[in-house]
C-alpha atoms as a PDB file:
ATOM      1  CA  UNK A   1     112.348   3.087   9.006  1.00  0.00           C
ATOM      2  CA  UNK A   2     114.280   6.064   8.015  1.00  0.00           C
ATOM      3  CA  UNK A   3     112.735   7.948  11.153  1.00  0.00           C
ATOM      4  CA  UNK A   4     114.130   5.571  13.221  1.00  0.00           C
ATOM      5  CA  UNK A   5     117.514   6.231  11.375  1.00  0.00           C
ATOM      6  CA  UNK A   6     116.962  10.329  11.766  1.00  0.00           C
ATOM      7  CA  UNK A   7     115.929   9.705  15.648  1.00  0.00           C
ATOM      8  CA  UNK A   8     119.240   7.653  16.184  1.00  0.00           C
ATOM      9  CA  UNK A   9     121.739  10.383  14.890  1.00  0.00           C
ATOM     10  CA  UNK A  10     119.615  12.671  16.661  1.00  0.00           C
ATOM     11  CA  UNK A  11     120.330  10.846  20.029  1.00  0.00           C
ATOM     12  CA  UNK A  12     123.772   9.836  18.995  1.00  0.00           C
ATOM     13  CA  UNK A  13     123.964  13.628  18.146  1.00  0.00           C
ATOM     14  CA  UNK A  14     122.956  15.290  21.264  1.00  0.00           C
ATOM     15  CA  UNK A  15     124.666  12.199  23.392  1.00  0.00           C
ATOM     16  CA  UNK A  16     128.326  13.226  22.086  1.00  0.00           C
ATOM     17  CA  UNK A  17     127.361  17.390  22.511  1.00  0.00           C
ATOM     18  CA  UNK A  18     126.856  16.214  26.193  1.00  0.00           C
ATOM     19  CA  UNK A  19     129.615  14.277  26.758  1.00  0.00           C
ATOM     20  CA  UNK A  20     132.122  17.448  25.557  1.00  0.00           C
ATOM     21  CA  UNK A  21     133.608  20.292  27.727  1.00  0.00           C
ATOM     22  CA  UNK A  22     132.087  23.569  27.578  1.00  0.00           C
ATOM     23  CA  UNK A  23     134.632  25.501  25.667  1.00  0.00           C
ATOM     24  CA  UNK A  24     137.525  27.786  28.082  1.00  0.00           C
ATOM     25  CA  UNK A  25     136.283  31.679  28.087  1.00  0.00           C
ATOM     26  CA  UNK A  26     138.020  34.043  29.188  1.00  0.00           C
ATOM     27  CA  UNK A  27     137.366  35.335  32.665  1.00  0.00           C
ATOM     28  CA  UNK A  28     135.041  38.073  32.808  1.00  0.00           C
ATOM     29  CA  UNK A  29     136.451  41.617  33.597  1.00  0.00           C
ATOM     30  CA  UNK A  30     134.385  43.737  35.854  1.00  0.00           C
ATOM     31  CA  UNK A  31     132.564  46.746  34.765  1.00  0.00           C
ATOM     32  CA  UNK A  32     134.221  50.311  35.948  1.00  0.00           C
ATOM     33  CA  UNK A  33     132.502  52.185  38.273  1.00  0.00           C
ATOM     34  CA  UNK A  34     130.656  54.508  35.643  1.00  0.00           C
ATOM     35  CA  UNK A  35     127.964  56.830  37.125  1.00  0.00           C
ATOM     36  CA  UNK A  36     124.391  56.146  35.288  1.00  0.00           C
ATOM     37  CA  UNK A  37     123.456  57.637  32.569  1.00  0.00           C
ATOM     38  CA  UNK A  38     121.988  61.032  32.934  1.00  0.00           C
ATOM     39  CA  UNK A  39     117.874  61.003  32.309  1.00  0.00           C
ATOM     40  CA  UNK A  40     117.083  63.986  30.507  1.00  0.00           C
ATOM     41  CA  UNK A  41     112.984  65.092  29.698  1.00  0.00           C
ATOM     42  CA  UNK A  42     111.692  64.309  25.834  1.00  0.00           C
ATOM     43  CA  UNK A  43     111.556  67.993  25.184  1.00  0.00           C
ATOM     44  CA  UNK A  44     115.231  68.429  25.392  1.00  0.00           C
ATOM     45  CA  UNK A  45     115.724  65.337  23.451  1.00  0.00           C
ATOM     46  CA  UNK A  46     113.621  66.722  20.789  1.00  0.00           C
ATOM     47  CA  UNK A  47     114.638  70.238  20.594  1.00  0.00           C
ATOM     48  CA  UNK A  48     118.914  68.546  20.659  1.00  0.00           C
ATOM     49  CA  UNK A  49     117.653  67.137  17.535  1.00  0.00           C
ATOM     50  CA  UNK A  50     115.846  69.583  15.449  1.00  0.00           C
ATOM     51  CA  UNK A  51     116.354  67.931  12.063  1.00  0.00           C
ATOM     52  CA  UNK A  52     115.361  64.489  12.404  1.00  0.00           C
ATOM     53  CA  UNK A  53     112.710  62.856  10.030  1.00  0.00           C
ATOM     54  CA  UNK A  54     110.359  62.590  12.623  1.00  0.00           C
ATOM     55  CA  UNK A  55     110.414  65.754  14.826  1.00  0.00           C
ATOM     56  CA  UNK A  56     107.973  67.518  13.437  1.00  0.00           C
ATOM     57  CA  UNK A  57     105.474  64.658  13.958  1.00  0.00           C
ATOM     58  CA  UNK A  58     106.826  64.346  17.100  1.00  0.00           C
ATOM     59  CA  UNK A  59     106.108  67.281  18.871  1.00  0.00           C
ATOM     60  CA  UNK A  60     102.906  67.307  17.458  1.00  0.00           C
ATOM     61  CA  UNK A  61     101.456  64.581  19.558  1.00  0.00           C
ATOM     62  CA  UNK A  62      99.748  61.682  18.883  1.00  0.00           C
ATOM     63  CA  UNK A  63      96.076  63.546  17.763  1.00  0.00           C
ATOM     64  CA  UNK A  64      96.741  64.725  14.105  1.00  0.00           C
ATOM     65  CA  UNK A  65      97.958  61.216  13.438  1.00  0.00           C
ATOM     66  CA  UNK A  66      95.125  59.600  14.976  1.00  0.00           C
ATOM     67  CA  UNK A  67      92.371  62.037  13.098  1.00  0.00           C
ATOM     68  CA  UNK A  68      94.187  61.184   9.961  1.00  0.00           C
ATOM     69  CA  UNK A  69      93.723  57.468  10.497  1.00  0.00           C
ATOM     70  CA  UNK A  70      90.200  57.780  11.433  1.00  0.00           C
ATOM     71  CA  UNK A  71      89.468  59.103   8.043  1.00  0.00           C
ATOM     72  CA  UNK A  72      91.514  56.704   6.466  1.00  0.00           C
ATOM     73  CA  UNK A  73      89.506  54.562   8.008  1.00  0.00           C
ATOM     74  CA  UNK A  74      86.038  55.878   7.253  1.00  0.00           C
ATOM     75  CA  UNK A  75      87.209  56.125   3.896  1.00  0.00           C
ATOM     76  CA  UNK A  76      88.166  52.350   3.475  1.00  0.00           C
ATOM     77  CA  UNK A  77      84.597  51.717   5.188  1.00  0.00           C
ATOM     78  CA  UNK A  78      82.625  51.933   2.361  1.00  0.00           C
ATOM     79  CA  UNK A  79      81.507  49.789  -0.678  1.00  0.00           C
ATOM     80  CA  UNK A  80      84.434  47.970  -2.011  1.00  0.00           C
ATOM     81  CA  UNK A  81      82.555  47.358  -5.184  1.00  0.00           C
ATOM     82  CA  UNK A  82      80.687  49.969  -6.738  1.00  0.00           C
ATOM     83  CA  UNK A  83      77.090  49.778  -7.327  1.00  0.00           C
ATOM     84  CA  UNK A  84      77.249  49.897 -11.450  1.00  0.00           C
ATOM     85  CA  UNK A  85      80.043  47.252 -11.621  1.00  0.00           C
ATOM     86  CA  UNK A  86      78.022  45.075  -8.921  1.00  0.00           C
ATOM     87  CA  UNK A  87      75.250  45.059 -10.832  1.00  0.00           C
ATOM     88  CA  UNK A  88      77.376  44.341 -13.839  1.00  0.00           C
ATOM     89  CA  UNK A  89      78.772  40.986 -12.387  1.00  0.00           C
ATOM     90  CA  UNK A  90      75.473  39.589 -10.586  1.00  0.00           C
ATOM     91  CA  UNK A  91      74.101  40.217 -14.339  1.00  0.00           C
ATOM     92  CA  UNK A  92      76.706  38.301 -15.462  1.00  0.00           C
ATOM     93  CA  UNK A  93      76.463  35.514 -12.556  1.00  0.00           C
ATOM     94  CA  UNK A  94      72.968  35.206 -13.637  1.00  0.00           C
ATOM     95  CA  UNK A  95      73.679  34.773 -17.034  1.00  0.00           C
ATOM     96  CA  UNK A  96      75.784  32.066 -16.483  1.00  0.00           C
ATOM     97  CA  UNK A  97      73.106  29.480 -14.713  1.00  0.00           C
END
């Protein structure tokens, strides 16, 4: 019953939003004839702005980043329990049967 009552003012709802006028906007003013923006290479960008957070990692390419996450990685590979503190809690599992 009360979805029946939330699907009527639903319908009712979007029956009066149809019914109404779009709203009166103002008339769109054309765009001045601008000449396109200039396209300028990434190592002028870069060298315009010298002290930016990220420069330095910038012009170092994408390699030192990548090695660094590789051995992040191969660190994060291994065990994520250690051996003594495995063998601690499968004691303990044991124990508990």
């Amino acid at each position: 019953m009360l979805r029946m009552r939330i699907f009527a003012v639903l319908l009712c709802t979007m029956v009066v939003g149809a019914c109404l006028a779009p709203p009166e906007l103002p008339p769109r003013r054309a765009a001045p004839d601008l000449p396109a923006p200039e396209l300028l290479p990434q190592s002028e960008l870069l060298g315009a702005r010298a002290d930016g957070v990220h420069t330095e990692r910038l012009r170092a390419g994408p390699d030192p980043r990548a090695a660094a996450l590789r051995a992040r990685a191969a660190q994060l590979r291994g065990p994520v329990i250690a051996d003594p503190d495995r063998a601690r809690l499968t004691g303990s599992e044991a124990r508990l049967r």
